[in-house]
Every structure is written in structure tokens, then in C-alpha cells.
Protein backbone atom coordinates (compact mmCIF):
# COMPACT_ATOMS: atom_id res chain seq x y z
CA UNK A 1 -33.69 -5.65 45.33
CA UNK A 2 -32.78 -7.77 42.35
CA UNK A 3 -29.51 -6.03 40.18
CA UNK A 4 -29.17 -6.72 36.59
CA UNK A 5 -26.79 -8.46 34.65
CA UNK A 6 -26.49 -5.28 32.93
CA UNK A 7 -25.29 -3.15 35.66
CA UNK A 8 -22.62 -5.95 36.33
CA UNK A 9 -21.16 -5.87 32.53
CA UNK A 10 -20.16 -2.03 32.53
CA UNK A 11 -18.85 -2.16 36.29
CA UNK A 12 -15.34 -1.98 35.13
CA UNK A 13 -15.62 -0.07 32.44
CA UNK A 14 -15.01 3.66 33.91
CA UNK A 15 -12.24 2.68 35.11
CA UNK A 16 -10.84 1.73 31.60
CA UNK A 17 -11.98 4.87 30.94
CA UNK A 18 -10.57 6.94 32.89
CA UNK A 19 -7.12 4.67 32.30
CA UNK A 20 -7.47 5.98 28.73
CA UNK A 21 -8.01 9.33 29.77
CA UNK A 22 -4.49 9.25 32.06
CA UNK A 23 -2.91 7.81 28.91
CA UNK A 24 -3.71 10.65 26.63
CA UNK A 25 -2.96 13.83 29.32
CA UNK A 26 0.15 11.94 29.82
CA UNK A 27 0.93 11.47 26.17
CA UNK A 28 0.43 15.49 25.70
CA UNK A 29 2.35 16.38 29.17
CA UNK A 30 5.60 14.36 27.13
CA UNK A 31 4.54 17.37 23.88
CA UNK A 32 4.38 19.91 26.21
CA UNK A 33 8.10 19.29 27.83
CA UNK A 34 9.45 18.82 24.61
CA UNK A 35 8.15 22.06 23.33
CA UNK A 36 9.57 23.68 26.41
CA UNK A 37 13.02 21.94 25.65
CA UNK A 38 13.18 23.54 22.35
CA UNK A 39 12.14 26.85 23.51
CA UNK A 40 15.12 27.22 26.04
CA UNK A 41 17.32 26.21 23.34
CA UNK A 42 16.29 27.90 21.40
CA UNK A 43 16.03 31.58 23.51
CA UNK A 44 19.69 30.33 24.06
CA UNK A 45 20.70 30.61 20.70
CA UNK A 46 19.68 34.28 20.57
CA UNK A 47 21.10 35.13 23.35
CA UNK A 48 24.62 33.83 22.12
CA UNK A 49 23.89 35.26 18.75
CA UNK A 50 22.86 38.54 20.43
CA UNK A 51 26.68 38.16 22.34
CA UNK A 52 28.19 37.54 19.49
CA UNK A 53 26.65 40.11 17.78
CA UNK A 54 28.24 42.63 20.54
CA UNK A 55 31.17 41.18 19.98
CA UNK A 56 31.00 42.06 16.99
CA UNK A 57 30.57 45.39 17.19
CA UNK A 58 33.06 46.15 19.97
CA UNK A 59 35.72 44.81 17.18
CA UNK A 60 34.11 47.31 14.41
CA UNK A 61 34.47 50.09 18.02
CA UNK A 62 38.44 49.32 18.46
CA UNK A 63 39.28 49.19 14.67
CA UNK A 64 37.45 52.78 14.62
CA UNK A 65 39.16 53.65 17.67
CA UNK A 66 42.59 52.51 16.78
CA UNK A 67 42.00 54.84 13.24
CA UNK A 68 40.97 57.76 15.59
CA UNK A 69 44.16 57.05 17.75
CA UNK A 70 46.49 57.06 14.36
CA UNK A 71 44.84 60.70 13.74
CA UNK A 72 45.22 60.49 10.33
CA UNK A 73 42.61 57.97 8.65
CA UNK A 74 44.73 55.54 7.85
CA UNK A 75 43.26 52.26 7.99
CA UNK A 76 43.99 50.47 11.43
CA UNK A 77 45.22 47.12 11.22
CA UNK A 78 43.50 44.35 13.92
CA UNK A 79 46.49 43.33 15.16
CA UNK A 80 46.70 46.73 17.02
CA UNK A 81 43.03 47.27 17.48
CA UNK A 82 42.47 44.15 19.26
CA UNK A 83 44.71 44.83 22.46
CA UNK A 84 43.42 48.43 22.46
CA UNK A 85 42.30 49.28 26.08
CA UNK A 86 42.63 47.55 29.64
CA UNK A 87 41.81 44.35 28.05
CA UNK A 88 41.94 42.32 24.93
CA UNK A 89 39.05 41.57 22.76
CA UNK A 90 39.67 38.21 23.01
CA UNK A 91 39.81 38.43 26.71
CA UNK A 92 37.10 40.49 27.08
CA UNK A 93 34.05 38.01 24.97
CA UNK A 94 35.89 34.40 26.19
CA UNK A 95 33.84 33.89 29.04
CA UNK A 96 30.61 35.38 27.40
CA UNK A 97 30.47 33.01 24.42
CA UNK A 98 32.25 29.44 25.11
CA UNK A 99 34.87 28.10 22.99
CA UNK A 100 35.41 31.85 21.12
CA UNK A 101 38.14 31.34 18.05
CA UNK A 102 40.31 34.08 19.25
CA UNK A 103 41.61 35.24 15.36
CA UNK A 104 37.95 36.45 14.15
CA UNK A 105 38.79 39.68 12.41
CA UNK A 106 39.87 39.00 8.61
CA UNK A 107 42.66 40.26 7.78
CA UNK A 108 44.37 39.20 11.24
CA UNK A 109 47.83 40.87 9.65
CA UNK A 110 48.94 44.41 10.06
CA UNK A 111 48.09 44.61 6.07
CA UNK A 112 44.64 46.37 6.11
CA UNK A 113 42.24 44.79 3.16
CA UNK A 114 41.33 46.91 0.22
CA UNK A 115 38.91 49.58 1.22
CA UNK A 116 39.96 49.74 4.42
CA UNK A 117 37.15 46.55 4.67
CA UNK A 118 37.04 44.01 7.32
CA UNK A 119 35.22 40.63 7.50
CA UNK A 120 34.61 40.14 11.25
CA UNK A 121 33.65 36.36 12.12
CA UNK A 122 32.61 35.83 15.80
CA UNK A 123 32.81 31.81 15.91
CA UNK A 124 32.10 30.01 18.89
CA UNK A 125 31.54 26.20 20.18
CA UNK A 126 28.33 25.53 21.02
CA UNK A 127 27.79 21.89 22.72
CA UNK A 128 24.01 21.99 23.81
CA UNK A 129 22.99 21.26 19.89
CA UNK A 130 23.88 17.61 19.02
CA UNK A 131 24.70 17.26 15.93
CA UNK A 132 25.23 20.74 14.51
CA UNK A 133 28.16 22.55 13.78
CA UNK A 134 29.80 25.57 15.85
CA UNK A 135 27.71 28.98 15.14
CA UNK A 136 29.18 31.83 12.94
CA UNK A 137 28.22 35.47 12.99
CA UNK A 138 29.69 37.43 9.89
CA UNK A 139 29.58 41.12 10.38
CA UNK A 140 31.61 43.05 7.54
CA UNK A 141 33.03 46.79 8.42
CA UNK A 142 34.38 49.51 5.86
CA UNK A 143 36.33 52.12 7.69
CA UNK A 144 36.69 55.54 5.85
CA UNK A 145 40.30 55.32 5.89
CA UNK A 146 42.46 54.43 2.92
């Protein structure tokens, strides 16, 4: 049997091939984790805006319950409504959302705002985003009382 010299020149030449080939999956595996890494952060952001969110509205539930405890509409101030119950607010969203600023209910004083309105502001430090600044959920609430 007598080989060519043709058959000798690709020899090698699969397995440059199928080099290539490793160099490409390998290239799109890197996308593909990357992609995943901004999906988790990004599902973790909701979930701490979805906390915060709750934390918002359980200040808007103690001003209104603080009102109802008054019994006669007058417009609560925060610095009551915020200690209303076993715990504080404070206490109770700390360990749900890290680095909580504890003063997130505008006006903080016992002077209510006009309109009985209140600017609620559930800030929190969030150190798994380089680079960006600590997330702020405004919520505004407008009691009935006066």
C-alpha cells in the first residue's frame, strides 16, 4: 500500500480543529457565567427593593395606627409611630435590609407636615454593586388627619 503525500498534509489538521472548536464553547461558557452573575444580582436587587418596599409600608401601618390610637384624627407624628408595638421599626427591618438609615420617615419631629403628608425614604447600603451608590425607595403617605 503506497499513502499519499496528501493524506500526510491534513493529518494534523482535526486536531486544530477541534482546538478551535474548545476555544469558542469556552469563549461562550465565560458569556454564559457572566449572564448568570448579573441575573443573581440582579433578582437581589428586587428582593431588597421588594423589603424595602415592606418597610415601607409597615411605617405608612404605624403612622395609621398611631392616628387610630390618638382616636381623634389628628395627625400622628413618627416619633411616636415608630416605637409603636413590641418592637421598633428600626429594629424590626435592620437585619432584613443591611446598613438601614434608621431616621427614614420625613418629618422625623413630633411636628406633622402639612396635610398630614409624609415622605417615607427606606435607604439602605448595598455593597455587592461596585461602584453605585446606596439604594433609595421613596414612598409618600397622606393620612386623613389634620
Amino acid at each position: 500500500m503506497k499513502t499519499t503525500g496528501r493524506r500526510h498534509f491534513q493529518a494534523g489538521f482535526t486536531l486544530i480543529e477541534a482546538m478551535i472548536a474548545l476555544l469558542v464553547l469556552t469563549v461562550g461558557m465565560l458569556g454564559v457565567a457572566a449572564m448568570q452573575l448579573k441575573a443573581l444580582q440582579g433578582a437581589h436587587a428586587a428582593y431588597q427593593r421588594s423589603v424595602a418596599s415592606l418597610a415601607a409600608q409597615d411605617a405608612q401601618e404605624r403612622l395609621w395606627a398611631q392616628m387610630s390610637e390618638n382616636g381623634d384624627l389628628a395627625c400622628p407624628s413618627w416619633a411616636d409611630a415608630k416605637d409603636l408595638g413590641d418592637t421598633s421599626w428600626y429594629d424590626t427591618w435592620k437585619e432584613r435590609l443591611p446598613g438601614l438609615v434608621e431616621e427614614s420617615v420625613d418629618p422625623p419631629s413630633g411636628v406633622p407636615a402639612p396635610d398630614c403628608e409624609f415622605s417615607i425614604s427606606v435607604k439602605w447600603s448595598e455593597n455587592r454593586f461596585v461602584g453605585e451608590d446606596s439604594p433609595v425607595f421613596g414612598y409618600t403617605v397622606r393620612l386623613p388627619g389634620s
